[in-house]
N, C-alpha and C. Protein backbone atom coordinates (compact mmCIF):
# COMPACT_ATOMS: atom_id res chain seq x y z
N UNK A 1 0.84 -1.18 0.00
CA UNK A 1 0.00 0.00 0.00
C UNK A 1 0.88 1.24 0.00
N UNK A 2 0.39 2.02 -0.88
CA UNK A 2 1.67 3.66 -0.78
C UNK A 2 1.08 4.17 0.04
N UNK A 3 2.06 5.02 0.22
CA UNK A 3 1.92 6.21 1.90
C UNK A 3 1.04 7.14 1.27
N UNK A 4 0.85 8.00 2.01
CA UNK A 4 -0.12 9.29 1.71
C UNK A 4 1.50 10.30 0.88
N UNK A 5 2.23 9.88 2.02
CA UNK A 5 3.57 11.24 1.03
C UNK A 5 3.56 10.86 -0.74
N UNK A 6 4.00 8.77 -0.73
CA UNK A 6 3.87 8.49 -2.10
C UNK A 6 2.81 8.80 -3.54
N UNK A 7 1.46 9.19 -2.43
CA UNK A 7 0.46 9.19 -3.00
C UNK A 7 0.43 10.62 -4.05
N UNK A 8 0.98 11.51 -2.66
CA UNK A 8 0.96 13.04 -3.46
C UNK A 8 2.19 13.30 -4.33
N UNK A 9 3.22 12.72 -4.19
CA UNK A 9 4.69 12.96 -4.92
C UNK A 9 3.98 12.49 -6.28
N UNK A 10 3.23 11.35 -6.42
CA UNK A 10 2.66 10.79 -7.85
C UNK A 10 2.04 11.58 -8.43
N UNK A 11 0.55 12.28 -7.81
CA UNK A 11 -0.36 13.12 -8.11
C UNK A 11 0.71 14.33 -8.43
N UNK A 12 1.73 14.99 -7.87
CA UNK A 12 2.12 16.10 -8.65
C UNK A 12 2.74 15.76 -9.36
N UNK A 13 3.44 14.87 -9.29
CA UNK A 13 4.39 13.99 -11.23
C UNK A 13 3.52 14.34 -12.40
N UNK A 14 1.70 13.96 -12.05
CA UNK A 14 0.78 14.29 -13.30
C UNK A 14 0.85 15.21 -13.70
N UNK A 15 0.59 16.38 -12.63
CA UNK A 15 0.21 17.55 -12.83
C UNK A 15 1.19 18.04 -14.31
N UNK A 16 0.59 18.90 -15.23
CA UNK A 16 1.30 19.51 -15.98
C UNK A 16 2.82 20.67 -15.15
N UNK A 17 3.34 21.46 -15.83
CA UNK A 17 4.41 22.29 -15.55
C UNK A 17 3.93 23.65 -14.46
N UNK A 18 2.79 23.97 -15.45
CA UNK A 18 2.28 25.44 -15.32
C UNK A 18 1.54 25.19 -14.41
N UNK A 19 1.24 23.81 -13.57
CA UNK A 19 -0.13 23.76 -12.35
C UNK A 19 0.48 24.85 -11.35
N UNK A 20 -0.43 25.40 -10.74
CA UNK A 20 -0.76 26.61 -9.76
C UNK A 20 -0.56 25.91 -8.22
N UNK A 21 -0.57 26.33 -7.53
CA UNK A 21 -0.40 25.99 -5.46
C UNK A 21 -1.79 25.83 -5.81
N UNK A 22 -2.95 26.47 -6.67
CA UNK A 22 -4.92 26.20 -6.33
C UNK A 22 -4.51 25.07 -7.03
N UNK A 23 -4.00 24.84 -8.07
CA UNK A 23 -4.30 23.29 -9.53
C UNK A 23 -3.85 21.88 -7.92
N UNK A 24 -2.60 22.55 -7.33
CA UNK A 24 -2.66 21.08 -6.90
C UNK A 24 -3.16 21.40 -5.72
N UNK A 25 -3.64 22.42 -4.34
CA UNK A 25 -4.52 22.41 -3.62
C UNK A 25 -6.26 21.34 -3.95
N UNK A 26 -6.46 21.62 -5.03
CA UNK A 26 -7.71 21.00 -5.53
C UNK A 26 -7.53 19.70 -5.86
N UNK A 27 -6.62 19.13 -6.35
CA UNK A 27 -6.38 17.76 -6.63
C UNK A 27 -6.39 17.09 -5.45
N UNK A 28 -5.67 17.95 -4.31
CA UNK A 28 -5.13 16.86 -3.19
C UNK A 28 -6.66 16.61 -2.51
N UNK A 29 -7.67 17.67 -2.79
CA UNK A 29 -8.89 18.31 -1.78
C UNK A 29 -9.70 16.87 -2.63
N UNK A 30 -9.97 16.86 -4.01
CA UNK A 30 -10.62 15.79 -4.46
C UNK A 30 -9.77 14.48 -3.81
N UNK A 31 -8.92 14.31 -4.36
CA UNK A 31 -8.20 13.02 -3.46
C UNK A 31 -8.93 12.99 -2.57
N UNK A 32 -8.52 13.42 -1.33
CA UNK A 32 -9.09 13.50 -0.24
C UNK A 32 -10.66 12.62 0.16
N UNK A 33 -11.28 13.79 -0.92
CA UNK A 33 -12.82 13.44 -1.20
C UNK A 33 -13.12 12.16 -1.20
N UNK A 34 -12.28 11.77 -2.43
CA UNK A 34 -12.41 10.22 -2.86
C UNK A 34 -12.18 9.04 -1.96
N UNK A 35 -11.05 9.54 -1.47
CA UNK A 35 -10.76 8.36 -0.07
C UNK A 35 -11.63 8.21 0.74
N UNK A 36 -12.40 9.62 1.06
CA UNK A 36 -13.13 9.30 2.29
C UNK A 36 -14.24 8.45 1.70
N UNK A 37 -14.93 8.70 0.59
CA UNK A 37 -15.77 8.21 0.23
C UNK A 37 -15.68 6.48 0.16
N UNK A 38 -14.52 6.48 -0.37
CA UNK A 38 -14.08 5.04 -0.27
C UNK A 38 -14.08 4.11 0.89
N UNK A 39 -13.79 4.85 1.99
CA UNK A 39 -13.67 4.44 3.11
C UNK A 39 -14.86 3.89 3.37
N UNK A 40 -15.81 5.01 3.20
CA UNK A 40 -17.80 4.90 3.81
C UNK A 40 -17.72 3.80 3.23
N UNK A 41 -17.55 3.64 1.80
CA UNK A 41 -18.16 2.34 1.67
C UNK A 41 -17.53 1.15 1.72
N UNK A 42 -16.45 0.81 1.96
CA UNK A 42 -15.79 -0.35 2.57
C UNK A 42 -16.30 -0.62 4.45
N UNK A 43 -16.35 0.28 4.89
CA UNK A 43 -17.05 -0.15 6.45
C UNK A 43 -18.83 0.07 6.15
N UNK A 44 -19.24 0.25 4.80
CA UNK A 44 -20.43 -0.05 4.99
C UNK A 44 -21.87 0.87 5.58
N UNK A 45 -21.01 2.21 5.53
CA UNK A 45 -21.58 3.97 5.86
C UNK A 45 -22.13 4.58 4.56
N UNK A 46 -23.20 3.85 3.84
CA UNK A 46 -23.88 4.13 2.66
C UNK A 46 -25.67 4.09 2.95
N UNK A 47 -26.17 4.54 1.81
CA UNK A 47 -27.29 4.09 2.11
C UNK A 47 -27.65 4.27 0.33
N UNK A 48 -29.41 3.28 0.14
CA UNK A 48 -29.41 3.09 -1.09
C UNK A 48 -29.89 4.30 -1.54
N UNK A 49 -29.61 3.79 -3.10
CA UNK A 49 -30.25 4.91 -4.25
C UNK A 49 -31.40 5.63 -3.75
N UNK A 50 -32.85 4.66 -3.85
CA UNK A 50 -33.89 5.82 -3.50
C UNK A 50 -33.97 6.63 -2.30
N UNK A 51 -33.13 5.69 -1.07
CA UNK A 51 -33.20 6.73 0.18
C UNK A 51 -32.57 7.97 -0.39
N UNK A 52 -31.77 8.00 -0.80
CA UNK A 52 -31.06 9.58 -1.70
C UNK A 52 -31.76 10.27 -2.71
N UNK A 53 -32.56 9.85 -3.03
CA UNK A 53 -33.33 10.30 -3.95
C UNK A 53 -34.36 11.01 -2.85
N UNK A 54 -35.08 10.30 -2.11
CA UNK A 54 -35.78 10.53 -1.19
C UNK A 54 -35.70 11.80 -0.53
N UNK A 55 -34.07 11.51 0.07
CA UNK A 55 -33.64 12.55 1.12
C UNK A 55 -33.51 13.80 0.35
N UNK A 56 -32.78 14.34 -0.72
CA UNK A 56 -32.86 15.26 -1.73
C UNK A 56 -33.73 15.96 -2.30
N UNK A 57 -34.58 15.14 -2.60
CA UNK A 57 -36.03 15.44 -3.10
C UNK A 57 -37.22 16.36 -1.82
N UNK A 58 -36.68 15.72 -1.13
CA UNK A 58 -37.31 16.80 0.55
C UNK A 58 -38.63 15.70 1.14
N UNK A 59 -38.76 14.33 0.21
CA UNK A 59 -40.14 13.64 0.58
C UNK A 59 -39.90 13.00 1.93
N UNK A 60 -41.16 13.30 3.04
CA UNK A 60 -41.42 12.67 4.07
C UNK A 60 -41.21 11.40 3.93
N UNK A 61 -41.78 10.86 2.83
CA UNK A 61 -41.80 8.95 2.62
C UNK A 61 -40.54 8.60 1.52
């Protein structure tokens, strides 16, 4: 498994020349995003489609 340091040394290897301190602030912020998300759903912190639909939509039922 790579480290979090390996993770970001890679992610800025992508980055083009001209990326900005915001170009890779935002990359690391999605990263981020993604992991956590990943996480929820490996321990199983999801819920289904229509409940989201549900909850969004503003319906009591």
């Amino acid at each position: 498994m790579q480290t979090t340091k390996e993770i970001v040394r890679q992610l800025i290897e992508h980055l083009p020349d001209t990326a900005t301190f915001d170009d890779i602030m935002y990359e690391l912020y999605v990263r981020q995003k993604i992991e956590t998300g990943l996480k929820a759903v490996n321990e199983g912190r999801t819920i289904p489609h229509e409940e989201a639909k549900r909850r969004l939509l503003g319906h009591a039922n």
